[in-house]
Protein backbone atom coordinates (compact mmCIF):
# COMPACT_ATOMS: atom_id res chain seq x y z
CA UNK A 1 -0.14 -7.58 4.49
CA UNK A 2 -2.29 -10.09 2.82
CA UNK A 3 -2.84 -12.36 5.40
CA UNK A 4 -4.13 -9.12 7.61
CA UNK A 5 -7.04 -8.32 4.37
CA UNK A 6 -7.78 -12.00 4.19
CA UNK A 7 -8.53 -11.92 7.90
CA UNK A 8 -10.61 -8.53 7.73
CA UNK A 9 -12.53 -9.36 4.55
CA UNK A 10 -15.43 -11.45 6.77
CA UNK A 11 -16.02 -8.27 8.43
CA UNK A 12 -14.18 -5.47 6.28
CA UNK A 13 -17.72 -3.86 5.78
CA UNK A 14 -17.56 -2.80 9.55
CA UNK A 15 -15.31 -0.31 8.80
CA UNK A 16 -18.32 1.57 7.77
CA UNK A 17 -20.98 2.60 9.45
CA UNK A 18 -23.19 2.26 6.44
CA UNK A 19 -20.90 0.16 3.30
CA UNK A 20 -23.78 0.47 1.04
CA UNK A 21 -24.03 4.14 1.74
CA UNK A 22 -20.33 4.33 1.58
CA UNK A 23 -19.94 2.88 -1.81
CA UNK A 24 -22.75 5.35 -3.73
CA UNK A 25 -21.17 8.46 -1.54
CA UNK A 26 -17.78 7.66 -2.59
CA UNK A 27 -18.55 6.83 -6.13
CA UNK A 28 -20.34 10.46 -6.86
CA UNK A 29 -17.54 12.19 -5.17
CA UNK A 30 -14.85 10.42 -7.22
CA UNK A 31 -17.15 10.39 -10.49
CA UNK A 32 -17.27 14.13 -9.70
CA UNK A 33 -13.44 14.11 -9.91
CA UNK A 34 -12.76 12.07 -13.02
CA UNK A 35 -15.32 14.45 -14.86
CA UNK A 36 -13.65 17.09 -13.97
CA UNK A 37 -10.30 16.56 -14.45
CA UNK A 38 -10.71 13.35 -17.02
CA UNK A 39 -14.36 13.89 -18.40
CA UNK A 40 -13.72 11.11 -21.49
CA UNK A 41 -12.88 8.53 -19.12
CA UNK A 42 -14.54 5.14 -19.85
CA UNK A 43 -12.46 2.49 -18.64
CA UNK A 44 -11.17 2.21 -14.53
CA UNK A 45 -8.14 0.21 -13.46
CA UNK A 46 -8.27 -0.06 -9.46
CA UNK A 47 -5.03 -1.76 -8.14
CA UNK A 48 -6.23 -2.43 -4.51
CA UNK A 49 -9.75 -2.53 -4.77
CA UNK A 50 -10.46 -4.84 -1.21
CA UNK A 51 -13.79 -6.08 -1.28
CA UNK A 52 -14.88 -3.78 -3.89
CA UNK A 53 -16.02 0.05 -1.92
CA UNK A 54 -14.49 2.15 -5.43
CA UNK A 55 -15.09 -0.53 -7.62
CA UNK A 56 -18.49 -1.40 -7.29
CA UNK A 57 -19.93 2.04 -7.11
CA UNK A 58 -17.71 3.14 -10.06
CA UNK A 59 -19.29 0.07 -11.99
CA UNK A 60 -22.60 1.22 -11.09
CA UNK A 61 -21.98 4.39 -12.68
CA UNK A 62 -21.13 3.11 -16.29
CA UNK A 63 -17.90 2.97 -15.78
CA UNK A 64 -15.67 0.11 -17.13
CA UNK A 65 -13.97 -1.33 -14.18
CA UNK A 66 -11.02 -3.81 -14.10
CA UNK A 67 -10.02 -4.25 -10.53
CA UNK A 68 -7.18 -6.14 -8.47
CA UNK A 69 -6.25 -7.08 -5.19
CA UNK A 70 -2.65 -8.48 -3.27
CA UNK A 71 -5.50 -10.28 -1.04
CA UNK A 72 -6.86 -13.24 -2.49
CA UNK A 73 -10.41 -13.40 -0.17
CA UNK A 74 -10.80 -9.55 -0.62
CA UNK A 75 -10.78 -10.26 -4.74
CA UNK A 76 -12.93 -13.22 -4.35
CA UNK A 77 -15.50 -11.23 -1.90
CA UNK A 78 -15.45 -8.54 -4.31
CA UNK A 79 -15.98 -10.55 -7.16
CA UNK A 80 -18.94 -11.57 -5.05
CA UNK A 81 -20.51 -8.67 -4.33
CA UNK A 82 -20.24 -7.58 -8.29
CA UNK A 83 -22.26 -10.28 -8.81
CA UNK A 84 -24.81 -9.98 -6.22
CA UNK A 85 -25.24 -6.59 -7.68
CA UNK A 86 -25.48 -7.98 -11.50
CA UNK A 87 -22.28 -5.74 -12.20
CA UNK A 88 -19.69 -6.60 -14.63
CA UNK A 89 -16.57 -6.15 -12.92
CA UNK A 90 -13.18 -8.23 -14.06
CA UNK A 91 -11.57 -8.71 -10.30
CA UNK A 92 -8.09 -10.77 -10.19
CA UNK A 93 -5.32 -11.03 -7.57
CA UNK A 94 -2.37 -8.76 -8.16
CA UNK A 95 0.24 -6.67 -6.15
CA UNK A 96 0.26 -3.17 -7.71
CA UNK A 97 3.95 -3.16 -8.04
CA UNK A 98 2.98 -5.64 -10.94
CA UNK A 99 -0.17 -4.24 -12.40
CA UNK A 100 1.29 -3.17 -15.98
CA UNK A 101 2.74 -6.71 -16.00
CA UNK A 102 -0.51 -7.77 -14.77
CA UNK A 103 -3.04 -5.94 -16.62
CA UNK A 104 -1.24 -4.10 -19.45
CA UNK A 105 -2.02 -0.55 -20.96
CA UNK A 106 -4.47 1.60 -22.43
CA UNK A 107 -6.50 2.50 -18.75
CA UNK A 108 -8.06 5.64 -18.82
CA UNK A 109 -8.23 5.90 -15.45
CA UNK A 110 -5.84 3.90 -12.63
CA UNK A 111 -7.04 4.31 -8.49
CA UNK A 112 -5.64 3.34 -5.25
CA UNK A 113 -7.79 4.14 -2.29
CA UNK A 114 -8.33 4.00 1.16
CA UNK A 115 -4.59 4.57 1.69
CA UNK A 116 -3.42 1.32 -0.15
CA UNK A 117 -0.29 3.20 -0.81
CA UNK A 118 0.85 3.32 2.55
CA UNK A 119 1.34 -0.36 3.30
CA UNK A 120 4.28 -0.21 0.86
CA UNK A 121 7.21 0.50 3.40
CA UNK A 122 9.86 2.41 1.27
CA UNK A 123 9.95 5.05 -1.70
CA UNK A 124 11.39 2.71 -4.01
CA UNK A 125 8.69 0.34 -3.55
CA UNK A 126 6.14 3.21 -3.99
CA UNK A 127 7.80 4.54 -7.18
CA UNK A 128 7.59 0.95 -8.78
CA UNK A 129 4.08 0.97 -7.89
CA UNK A 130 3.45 4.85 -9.66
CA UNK A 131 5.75 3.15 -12.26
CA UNK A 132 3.42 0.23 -13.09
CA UNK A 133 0.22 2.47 -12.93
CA UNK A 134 2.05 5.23 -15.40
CA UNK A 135 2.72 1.69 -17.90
CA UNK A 136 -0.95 1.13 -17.33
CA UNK A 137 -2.61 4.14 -18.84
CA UNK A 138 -3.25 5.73 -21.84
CA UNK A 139 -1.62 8.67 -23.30
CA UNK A 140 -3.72 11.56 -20.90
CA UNK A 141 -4.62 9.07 -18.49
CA UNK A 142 -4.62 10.11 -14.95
CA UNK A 143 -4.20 8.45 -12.02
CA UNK A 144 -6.09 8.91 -8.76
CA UNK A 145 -5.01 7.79 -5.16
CA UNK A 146 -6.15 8.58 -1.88
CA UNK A 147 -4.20 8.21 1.98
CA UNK A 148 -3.98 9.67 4.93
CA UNK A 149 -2.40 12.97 5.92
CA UNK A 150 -0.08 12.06 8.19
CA UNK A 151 1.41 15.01 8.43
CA UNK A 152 -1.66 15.47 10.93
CA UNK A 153 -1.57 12.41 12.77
CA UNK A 154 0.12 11.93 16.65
CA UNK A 155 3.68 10.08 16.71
CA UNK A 156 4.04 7.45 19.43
CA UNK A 157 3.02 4.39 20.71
CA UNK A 158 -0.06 2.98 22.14
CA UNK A 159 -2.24 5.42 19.85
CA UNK A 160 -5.87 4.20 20.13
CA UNK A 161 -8.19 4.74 17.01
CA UNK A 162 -11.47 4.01 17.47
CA UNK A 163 -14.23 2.80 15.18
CA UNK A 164 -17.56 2.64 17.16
CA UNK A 165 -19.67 -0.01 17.64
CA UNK A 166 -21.53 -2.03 15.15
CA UNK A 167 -24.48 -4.08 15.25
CA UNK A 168 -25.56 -6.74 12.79
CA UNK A 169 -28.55 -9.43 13.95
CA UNK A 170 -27.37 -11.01 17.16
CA UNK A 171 -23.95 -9.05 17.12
CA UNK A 172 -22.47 -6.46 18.30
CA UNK A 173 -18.98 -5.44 17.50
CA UNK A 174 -16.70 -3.31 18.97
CA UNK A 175 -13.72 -1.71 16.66
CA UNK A 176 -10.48 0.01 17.52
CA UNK A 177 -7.03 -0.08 15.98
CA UNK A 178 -3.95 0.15 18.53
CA UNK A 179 -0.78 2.13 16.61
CA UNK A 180 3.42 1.62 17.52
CA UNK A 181 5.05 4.27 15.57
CA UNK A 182 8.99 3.45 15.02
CA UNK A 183 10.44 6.89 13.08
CA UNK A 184 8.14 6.65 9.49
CA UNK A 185 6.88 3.66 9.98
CA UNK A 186 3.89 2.13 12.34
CA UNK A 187 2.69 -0.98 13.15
CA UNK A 188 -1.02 -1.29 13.72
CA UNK A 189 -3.15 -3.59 15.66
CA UNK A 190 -7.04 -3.88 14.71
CA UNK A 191 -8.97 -5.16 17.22
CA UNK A 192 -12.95 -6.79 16.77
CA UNK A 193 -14.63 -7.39 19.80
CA UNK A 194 -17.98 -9.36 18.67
CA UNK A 195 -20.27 -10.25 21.05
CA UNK A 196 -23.11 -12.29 21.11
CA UNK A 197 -26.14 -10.45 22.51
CA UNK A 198 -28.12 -13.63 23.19
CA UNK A 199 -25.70 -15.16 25.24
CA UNK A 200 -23.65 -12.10 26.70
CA UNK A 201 -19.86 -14.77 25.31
CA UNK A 202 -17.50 -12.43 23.15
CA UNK A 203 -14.27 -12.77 21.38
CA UNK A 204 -11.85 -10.88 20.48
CA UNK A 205 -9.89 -10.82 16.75
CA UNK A 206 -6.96 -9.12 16.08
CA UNK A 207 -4.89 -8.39 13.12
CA UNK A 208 -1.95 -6.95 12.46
CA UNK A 209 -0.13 -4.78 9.46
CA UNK A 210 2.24 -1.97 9.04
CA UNK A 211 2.54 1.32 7.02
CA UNK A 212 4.77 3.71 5.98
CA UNK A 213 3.80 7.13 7.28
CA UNK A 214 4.95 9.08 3.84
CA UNK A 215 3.78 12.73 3.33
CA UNK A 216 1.66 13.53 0.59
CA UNK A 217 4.51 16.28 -0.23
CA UNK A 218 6.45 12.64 -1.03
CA UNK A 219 4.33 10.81 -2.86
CA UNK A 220 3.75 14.19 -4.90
CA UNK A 221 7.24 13.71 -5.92
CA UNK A 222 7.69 9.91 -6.25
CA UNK A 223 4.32 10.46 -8.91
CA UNK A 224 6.59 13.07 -10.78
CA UNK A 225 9.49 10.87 -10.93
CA UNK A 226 7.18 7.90 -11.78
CA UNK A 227 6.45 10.30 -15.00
CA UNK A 228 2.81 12.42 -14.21
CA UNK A 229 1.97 15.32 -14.93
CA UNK A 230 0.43 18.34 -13.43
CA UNK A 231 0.66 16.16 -9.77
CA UNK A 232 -1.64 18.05 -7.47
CA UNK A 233 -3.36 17.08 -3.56
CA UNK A 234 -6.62 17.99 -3.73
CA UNK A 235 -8.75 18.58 -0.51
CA UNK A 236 -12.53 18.31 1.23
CA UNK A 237 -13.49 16.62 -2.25
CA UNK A 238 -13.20 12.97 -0.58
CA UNK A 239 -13.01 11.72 3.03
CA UNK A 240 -9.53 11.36 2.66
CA UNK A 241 -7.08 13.75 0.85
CA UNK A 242 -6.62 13.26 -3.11
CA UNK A 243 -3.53 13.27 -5.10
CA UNK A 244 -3.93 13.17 -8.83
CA UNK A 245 -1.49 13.19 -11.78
CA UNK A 246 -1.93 12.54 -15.62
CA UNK A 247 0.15 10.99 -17.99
């Protein structure tokens, strides 16, 4: 799984169609949700913060971020672009399933977006993960992840996903992710066609991971077992659904 980040992080931000726009319209959603459900929250632990999309715009709203990545490059290019934007962010490499071990306690606040979750294949590996964020927080901490619902998503193989295109100087890229399903799991092929427009020559990079296709009605449960409280999915508040618990 980390070598498929450190491959993506030169052109992770073509995910979006606009990152910068991305970060501030994710940030006031999710500052929306922690003063609402956590309004005293001062201090933000994200466990698999890629090149920074939570982080940073978190940061830029006061917030008190410690962040952590399994991939290496993704921490370093987020580390990066904290410090293009003068923020103070503490970045560091780290697998979630170690972040109490990692980071230690007292968090107000612990996130996993952008359906980190997922690329841990089994529920015991999940649970350690809710286990080490529960260790992380405070007493009436809560803990914030988004995925995908799956539960909506085609089962089968040769499922095409497509990005759009992208255009940056002298470049244009083409995006699309190719997905295998086998039973709950999938593997998933992410293709990057970039072209150069001044000579017409492309190439083609592809990557490769795998996630677990869990159901938010599971990793409801694993969260409760983990030890949270009042464990709720909350919809159309983020572009992907929300589960929250507190401790």
């Amino acid at each position: 799984m980390n070598d498929f980040y450190d491959q993506l992080t030169p052109f992770y931000p073509l995910i979006f169609e606009d990152w910068d726009d991305s970060i501030e319209q994710q940030s006031n959603q999710l500052h929306a949700l922690i003063r609402k459900f956590w309004p005293d929250t001062e201090s933000v632990l994200d466990v698999s913060c890629g090149i920074g999309t939570q982080a940073i715009g978190l940061a830029q709203k006061g917030y008190k971020v410690t962040a952590s990545d399994l991939s290496e490059k993704e921490a370093e290019r987020a580390r990066q672009e904290a410090d293009e934007r003068s923020l103070n962010l503490d970045v560091s490499v780290c697998d979630m399933r170690q972040a109490f071990d990692h980071h230690g306690s007292g968090f107000d606040l612990v996130i996993s977006a952008d359906n980190s979750v997922p690329h841990l294949l089994n529920d015991n590996d999940i649970l350690t993960a809710f286990k080490q964020m529960f260790a992380c927080l405070k007493s009436g901490g809560g803990c914030l992840i988004t995925v995908r619902d799956y539960e909506k998503e085609e089962r089968g193989r040769n499922l095409l996903k497509p990005y759009g295109v992208r255009v940056e100087g002298n470049k244009r890229y083409i995006l699309f992710q190719v997905w295998d399903f086998e039973g709950d799991q999938y593997s998933l092929a992410f293709h990057l066609v970039e072209e150069d427009l001044s000579t017409g020559k492309a190439i083609t990079h592809t990557l490769h991971s795998r996630y677990y296709a869990i159901s938010t009605d599971q990793l409801c449960e694993l969260m409760r077992e983990a030890g949270f409280k009042n464990v709720q999915r909350l919809d159309n508040v983020f572009y992907q659904p929300v589960i929250i618990g507190t401790k």
